[in-house]
PDB file of N, CA and C in Angstrom:
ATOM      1  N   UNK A   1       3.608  20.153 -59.594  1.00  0.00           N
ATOM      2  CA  UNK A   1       3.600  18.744 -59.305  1.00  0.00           C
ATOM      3  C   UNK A   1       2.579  18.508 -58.209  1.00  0.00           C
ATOM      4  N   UNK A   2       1.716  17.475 -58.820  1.00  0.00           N
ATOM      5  CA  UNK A   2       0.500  17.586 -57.404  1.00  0.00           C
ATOM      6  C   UNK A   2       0.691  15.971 -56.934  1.00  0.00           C
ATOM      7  N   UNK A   3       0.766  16.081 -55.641  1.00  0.00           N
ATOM      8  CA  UNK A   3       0.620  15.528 -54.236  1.00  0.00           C
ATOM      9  C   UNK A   3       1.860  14.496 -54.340  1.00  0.00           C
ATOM     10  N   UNK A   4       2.942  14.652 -54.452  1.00  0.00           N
ATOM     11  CA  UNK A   4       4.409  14.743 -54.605  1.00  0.00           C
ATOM     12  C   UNK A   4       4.179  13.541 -52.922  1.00  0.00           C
ATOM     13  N   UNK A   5       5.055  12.966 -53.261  1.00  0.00           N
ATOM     14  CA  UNK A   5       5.307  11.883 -52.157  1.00  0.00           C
ATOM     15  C   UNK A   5       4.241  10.514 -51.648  1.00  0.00           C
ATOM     16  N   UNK A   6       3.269  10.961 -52.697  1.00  0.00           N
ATOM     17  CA  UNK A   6       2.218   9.725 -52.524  1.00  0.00           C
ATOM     18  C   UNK A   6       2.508   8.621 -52.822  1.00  0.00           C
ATOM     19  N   UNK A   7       3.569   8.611 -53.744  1.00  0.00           N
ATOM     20  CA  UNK A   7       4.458   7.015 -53.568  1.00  0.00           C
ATOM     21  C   UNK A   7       5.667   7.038 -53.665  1.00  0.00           C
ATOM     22  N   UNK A   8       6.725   6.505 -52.609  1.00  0.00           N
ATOM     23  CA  UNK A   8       8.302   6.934 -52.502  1.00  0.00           C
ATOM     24  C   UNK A   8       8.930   6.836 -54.185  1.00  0.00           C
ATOM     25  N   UNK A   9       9.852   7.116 -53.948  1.00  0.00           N
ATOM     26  CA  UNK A   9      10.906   6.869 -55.663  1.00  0.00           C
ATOM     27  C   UNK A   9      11.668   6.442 -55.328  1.00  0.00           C
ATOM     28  N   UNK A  10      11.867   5.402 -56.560  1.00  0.00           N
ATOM     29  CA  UNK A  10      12.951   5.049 -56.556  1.00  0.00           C
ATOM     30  C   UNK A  10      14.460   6.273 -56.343  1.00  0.00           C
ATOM     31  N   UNK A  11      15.476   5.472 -56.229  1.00  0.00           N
ATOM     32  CA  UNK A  11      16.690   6.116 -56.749  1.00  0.00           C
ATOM     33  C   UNK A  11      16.938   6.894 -57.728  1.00  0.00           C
ATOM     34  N   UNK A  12      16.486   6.258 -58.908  1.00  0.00           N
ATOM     35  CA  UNK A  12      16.723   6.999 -60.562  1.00  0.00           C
ATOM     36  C   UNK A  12      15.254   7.884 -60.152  1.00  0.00           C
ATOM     37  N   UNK A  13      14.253   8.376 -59.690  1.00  0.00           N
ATOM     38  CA  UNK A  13      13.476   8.920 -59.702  1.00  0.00           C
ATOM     39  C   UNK A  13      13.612  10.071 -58.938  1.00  0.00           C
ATOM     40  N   UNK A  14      14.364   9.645 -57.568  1.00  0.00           N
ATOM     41  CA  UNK A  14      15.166  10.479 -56.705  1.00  0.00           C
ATOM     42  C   UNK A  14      16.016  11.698 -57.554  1.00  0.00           C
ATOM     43  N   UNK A  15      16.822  10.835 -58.744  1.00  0.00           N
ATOM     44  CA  UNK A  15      17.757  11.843 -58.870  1.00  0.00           C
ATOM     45  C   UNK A  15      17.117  12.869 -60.128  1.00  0.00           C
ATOM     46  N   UNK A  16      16.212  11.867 -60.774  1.00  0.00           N
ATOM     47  CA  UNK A  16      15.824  12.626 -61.666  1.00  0.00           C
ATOM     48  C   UNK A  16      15.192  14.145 -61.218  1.00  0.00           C
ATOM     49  N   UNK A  17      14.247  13.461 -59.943  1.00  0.00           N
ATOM     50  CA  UNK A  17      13.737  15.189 -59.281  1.00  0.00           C
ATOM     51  C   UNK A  17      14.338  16.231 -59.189  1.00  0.00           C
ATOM     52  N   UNK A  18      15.760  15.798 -58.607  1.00  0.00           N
ATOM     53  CA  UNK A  18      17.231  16.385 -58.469  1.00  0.00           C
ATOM     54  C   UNK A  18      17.485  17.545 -59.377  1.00  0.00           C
ATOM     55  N   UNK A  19      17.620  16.469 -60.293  1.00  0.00           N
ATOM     56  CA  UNK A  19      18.083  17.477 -61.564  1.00  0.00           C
ATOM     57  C   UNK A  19      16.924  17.775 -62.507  1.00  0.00           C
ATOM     58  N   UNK A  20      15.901  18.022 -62.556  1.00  0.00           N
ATOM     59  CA  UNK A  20      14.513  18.900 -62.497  1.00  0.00           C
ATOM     60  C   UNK A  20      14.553  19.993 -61.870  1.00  0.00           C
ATOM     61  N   UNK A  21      14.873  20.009 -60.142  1.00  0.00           N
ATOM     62  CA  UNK A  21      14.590  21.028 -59.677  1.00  0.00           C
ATOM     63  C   UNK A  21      15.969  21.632 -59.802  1.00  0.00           C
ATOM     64  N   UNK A  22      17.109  21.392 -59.442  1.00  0.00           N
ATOM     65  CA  UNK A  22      18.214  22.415 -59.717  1.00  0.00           C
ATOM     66  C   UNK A  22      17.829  22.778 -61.481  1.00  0.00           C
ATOM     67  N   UNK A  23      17.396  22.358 -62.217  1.00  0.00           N
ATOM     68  CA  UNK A  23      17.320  22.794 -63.602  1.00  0.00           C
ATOM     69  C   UNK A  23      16.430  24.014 -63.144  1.00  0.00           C
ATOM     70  N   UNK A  24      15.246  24.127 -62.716  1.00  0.00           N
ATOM     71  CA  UNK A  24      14.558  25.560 -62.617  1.00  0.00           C
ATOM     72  C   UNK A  24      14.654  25.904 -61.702  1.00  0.00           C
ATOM     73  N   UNK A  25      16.092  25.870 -60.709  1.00  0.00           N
ATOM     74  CA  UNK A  25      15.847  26.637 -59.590  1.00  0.00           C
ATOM     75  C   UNK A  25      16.730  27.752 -60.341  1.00  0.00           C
ATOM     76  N   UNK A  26      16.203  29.117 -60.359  1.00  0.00           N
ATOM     77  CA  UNK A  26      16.083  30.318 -60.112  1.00  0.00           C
ATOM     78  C   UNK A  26      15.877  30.790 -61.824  1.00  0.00           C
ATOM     79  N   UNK A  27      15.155  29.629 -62.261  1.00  0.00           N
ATOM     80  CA  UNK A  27      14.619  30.169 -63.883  1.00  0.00           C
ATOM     81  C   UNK A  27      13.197  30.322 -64.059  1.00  0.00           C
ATOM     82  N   UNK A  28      12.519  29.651 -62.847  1.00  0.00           N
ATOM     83  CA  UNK A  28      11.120  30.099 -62.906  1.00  0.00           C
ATOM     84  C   UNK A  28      10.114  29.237 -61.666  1.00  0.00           C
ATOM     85  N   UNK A  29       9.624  29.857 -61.515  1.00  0.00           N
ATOM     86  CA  UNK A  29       8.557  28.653 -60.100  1.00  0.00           C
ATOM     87  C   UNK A  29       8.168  27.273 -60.629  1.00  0.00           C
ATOM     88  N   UNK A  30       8.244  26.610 -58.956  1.00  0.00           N
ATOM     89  CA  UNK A  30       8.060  25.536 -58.920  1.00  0.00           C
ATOM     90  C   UNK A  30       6.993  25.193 -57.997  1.00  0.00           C
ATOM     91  N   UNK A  31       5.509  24.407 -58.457  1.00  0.00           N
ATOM     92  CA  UNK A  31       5.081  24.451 -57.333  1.00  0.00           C
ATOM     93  C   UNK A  31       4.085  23.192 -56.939  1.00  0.00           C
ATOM     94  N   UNK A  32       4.468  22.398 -55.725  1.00  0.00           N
ATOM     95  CA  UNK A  32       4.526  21.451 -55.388  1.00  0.00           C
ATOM     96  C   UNK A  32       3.334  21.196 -54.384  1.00  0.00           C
ATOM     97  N   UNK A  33       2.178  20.308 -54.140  1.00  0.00           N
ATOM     98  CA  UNK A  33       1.633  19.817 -53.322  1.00  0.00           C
ATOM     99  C   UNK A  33       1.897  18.971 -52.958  1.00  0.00           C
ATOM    100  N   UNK A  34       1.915  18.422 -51.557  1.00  0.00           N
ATOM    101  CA  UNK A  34       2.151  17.049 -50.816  1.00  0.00           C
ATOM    102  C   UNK A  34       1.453  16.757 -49.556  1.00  0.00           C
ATOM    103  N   UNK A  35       1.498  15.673 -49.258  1.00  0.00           N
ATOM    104  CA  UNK A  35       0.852  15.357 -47.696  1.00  0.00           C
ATOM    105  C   UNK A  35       2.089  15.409 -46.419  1.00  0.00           C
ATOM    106  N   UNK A  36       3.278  15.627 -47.156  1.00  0.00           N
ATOM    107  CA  UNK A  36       4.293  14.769 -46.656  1.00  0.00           C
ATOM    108  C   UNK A  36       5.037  16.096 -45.720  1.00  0.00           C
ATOM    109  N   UNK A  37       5.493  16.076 -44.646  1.00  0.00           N
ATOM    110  CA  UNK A  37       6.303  17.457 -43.886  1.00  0.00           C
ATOM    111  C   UNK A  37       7.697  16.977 -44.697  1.00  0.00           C
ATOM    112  N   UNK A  38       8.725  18.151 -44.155  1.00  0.00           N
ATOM    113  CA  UNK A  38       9.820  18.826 -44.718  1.00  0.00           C
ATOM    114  C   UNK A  38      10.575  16.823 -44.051  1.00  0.00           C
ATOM    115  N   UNK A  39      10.353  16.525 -42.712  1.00  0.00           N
ATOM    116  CA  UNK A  39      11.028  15.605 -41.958  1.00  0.00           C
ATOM    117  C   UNK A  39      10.730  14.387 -42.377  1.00  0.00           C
ATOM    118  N   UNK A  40      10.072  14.259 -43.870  1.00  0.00           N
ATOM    119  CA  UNK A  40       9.787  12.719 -44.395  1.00  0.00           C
ATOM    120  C   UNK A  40      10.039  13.386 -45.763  1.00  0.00           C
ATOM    121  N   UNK A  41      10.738  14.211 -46.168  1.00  0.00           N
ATOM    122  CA  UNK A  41      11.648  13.768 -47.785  1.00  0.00           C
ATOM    123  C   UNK A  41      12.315  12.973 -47.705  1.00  0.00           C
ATOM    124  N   UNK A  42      13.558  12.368 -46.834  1.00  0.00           N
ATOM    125  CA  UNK A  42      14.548  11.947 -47.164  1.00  0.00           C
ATOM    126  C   UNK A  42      14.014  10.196 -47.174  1.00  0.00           C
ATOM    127  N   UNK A  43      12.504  10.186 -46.662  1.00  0.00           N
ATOM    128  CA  UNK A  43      12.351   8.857 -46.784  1.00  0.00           C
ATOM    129  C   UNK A  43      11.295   8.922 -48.052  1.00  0.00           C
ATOM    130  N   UNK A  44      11.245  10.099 -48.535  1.00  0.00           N
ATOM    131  CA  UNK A  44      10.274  10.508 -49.670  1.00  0.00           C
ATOM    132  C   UNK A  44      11.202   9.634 -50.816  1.00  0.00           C
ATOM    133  N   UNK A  45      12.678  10.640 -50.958  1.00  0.00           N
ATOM    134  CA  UNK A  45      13.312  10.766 -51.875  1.00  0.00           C
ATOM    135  C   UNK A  45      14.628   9.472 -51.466  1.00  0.00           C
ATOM    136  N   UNK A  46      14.133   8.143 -51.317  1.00  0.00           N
ATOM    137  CA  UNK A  46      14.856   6.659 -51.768  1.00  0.00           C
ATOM    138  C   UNK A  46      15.878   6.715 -50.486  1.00  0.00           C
ATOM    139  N   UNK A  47      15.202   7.523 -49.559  1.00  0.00           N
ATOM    140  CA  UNK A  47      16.114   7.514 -48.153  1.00  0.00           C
ATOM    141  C   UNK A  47      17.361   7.792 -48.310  1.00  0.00           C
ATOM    142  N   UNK A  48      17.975   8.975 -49.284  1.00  0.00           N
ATOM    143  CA  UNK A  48      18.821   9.921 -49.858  1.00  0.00           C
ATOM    144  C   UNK A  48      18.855  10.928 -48.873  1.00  0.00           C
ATOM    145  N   UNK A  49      19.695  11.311 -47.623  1.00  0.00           N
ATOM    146  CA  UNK A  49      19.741  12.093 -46.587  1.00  0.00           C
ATOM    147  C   UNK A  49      20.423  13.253 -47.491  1.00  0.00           C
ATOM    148  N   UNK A  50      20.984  12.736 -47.918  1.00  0.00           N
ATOM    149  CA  UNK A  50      22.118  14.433 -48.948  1.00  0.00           C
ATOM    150  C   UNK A  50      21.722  14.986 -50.166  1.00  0.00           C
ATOM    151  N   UNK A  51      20.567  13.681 -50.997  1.00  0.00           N
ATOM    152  CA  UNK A  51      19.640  14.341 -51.548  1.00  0.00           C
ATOM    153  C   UNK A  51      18.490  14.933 -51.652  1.00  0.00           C
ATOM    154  N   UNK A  52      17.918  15.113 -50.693  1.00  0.00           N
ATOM    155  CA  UNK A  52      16.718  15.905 -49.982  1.00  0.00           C
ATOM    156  C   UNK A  52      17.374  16.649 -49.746  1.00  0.00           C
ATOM    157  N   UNK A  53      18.372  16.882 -48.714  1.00  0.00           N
ATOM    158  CA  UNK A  53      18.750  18.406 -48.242  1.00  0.00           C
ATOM    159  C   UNK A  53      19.053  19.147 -49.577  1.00  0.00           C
ATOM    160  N   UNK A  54      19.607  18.675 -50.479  1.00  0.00           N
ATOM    161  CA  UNK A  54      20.194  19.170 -51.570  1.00  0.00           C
ATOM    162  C   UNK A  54      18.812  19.747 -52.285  1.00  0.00           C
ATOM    163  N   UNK A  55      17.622  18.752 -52.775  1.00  0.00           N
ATOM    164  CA  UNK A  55      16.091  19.625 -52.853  1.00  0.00           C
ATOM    165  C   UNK A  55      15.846  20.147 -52.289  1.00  0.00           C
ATOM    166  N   UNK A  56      16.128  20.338 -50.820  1.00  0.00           N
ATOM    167  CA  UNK A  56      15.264  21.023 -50.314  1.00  0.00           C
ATOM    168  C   UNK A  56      16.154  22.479 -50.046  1.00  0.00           C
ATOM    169  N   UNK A  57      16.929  22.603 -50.114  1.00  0.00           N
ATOM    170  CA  UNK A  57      17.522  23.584 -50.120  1.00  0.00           C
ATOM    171  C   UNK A  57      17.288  24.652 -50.985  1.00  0.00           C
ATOM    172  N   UNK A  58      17.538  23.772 -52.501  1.00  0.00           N
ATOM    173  CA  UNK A  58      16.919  24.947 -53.978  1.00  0.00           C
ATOM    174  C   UNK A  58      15.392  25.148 -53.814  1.00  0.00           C
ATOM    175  N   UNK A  59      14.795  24.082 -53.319  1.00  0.00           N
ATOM    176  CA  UNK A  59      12.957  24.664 -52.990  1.00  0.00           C
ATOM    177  C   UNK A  59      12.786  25.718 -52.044  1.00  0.00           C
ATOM    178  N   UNK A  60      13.381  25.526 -51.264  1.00  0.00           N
ATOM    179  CA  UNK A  60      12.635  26.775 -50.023  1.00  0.00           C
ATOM    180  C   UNK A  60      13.783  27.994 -50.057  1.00  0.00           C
ATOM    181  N   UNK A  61      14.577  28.073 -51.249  1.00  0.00           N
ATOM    182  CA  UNK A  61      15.512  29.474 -51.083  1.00  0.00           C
ATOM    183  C   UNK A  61      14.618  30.200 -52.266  1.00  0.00           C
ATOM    184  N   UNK A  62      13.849  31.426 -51.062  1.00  0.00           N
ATOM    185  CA  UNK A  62      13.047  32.003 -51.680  1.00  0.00           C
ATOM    186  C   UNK A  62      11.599  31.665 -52.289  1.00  0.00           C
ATOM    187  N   UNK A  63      11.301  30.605 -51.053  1.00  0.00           N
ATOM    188  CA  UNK A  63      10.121  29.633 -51.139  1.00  0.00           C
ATOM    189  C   UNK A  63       8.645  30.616 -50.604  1.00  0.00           C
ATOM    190  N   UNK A  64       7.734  30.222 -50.893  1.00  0.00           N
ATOM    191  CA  UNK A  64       6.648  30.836 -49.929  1.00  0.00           C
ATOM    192  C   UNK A  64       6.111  29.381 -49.852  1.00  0.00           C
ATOM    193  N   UNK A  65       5.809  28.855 -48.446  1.00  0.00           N
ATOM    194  CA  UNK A  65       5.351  27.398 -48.155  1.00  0.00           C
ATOM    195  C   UNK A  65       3.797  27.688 -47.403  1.00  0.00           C
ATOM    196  N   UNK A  66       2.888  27.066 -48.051  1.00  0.00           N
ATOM    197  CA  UNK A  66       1.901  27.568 -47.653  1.00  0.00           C
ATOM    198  C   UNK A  66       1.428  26.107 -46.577  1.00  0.00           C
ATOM    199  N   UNK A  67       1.297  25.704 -45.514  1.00  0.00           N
ATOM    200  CA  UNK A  67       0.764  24.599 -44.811  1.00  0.00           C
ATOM    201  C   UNK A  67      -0.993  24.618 -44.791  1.00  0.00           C
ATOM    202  N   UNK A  68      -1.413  24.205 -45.099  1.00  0.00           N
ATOM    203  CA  UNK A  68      -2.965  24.236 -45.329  1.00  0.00           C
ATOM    204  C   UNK A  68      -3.576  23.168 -44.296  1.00  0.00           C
ATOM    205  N   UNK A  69      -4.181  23.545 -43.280  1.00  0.00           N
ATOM    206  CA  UNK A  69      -4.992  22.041 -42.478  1.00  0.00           C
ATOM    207  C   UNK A  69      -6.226  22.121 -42.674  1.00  0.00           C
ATOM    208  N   UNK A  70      -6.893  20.768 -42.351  1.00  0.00           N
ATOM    209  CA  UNK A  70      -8.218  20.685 -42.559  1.00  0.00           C
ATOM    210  C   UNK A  70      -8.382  19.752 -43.366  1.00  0.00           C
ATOM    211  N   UNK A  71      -9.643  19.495 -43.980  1.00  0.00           N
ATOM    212  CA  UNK A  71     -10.235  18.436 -44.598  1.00  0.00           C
ATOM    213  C   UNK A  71     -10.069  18.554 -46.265  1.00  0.00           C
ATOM    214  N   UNK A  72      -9.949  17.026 -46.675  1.00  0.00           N
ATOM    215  CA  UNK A  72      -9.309  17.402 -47.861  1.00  0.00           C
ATOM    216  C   UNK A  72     -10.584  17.979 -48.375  1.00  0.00           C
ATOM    217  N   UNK A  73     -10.678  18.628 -50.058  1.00  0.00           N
ATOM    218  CA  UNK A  73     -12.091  19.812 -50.631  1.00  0.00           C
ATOM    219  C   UNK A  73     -13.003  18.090 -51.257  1.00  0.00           C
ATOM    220  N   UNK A  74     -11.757  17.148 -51.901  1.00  0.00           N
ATOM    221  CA  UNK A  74     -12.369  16.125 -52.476  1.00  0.00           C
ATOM    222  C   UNK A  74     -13.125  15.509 -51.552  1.00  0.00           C
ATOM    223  N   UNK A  75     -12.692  14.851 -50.351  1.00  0.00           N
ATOM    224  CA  UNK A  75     -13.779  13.833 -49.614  1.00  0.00           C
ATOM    225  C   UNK A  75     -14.828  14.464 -49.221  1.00  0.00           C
ATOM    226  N   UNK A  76     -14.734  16.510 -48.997  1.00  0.00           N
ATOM    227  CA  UNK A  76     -15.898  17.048 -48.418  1.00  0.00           C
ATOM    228  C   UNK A  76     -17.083  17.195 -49.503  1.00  0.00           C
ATOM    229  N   UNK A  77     -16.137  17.100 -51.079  1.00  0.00           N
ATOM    230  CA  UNK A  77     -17.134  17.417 -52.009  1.00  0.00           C
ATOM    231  C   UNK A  77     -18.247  15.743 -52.292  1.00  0.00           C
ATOM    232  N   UNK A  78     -17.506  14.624 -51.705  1.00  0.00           N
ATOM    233  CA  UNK A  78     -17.774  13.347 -51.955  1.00  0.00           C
ATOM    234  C   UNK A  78     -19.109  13.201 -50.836  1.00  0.00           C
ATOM    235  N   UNK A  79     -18.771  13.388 -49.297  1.00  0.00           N
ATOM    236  CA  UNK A  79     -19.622  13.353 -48.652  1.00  0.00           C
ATOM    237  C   UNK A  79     -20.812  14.356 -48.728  1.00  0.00           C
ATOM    238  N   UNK A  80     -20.797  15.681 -49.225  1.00  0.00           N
ATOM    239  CA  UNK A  80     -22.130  16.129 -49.408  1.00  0.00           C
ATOM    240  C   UNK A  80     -22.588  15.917 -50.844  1.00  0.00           C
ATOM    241  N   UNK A  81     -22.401  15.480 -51.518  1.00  0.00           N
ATOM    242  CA  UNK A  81     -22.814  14.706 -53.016  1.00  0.00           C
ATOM    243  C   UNK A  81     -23.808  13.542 -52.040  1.00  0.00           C
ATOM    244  N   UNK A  82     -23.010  12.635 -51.619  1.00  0.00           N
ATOM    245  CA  UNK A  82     -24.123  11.409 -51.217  1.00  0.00           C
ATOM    246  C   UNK A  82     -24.578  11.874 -50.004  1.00  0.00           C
ATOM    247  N   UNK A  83     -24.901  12.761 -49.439  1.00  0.00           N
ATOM    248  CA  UNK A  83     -25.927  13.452 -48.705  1.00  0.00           C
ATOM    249  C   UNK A  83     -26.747  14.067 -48.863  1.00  0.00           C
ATOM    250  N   UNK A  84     -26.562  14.414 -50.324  1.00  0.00           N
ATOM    251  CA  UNK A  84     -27.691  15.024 -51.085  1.00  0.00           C
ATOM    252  C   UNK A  84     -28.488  13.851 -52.164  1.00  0.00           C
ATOM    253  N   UNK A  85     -27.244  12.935 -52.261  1.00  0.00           N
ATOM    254  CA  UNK A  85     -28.216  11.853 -52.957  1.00  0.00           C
ATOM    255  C   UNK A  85     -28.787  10.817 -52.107  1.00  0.00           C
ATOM    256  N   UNK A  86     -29.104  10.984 -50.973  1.00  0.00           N
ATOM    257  CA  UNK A  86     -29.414  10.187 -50.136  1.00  0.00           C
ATOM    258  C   UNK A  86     -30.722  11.104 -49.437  1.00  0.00           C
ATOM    259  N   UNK A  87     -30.750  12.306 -49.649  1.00  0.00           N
ATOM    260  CA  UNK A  87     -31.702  13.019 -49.047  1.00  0.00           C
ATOM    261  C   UNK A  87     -33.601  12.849 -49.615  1.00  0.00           C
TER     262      UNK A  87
END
């Protein structure tokens, strides 16, 4: 799922994630990009405090979480494109 939290969910979207991820938790990887830290699911997921913990619980048991900083690859690939078309 790529960049997961770029627009909140609804409720029914909330739960649907729900039961997505308990469906493959421990039948096969799951793997998720976001902008969003661990401390803005619950306003990710329809401001559901017991359903985030409840995702987040089956995600990170036996998670490898990789935090990546820096610049996104797209805007760096955007700005030297028109630096080269500008050259």
């Amino acid at each position: 799922m790529d960049e997961l939290g770029f627009e909140p969910m609804t409720r029914e979207q909330a739960s649907l994630f729900f039961r997505l991820v308990t469906y493959r938790y421990g039948r096969g990887a799951i793997l998720i990009t976001t902008n969003k830290s661990l401390r803005e699911w619950t306003e990710l997921l329809a401001g559901d405090e017991v359903l985030a913990t409840a995702i987040l619980d089956r995600l990170l048991h036996r998670a490898h979480v990789l935090n990546i900083k820096g610049r996104s690859y797209r805007l760096r690939d955007l700005e030297e494109a028109l630096q080269r078309a500008h050259a």
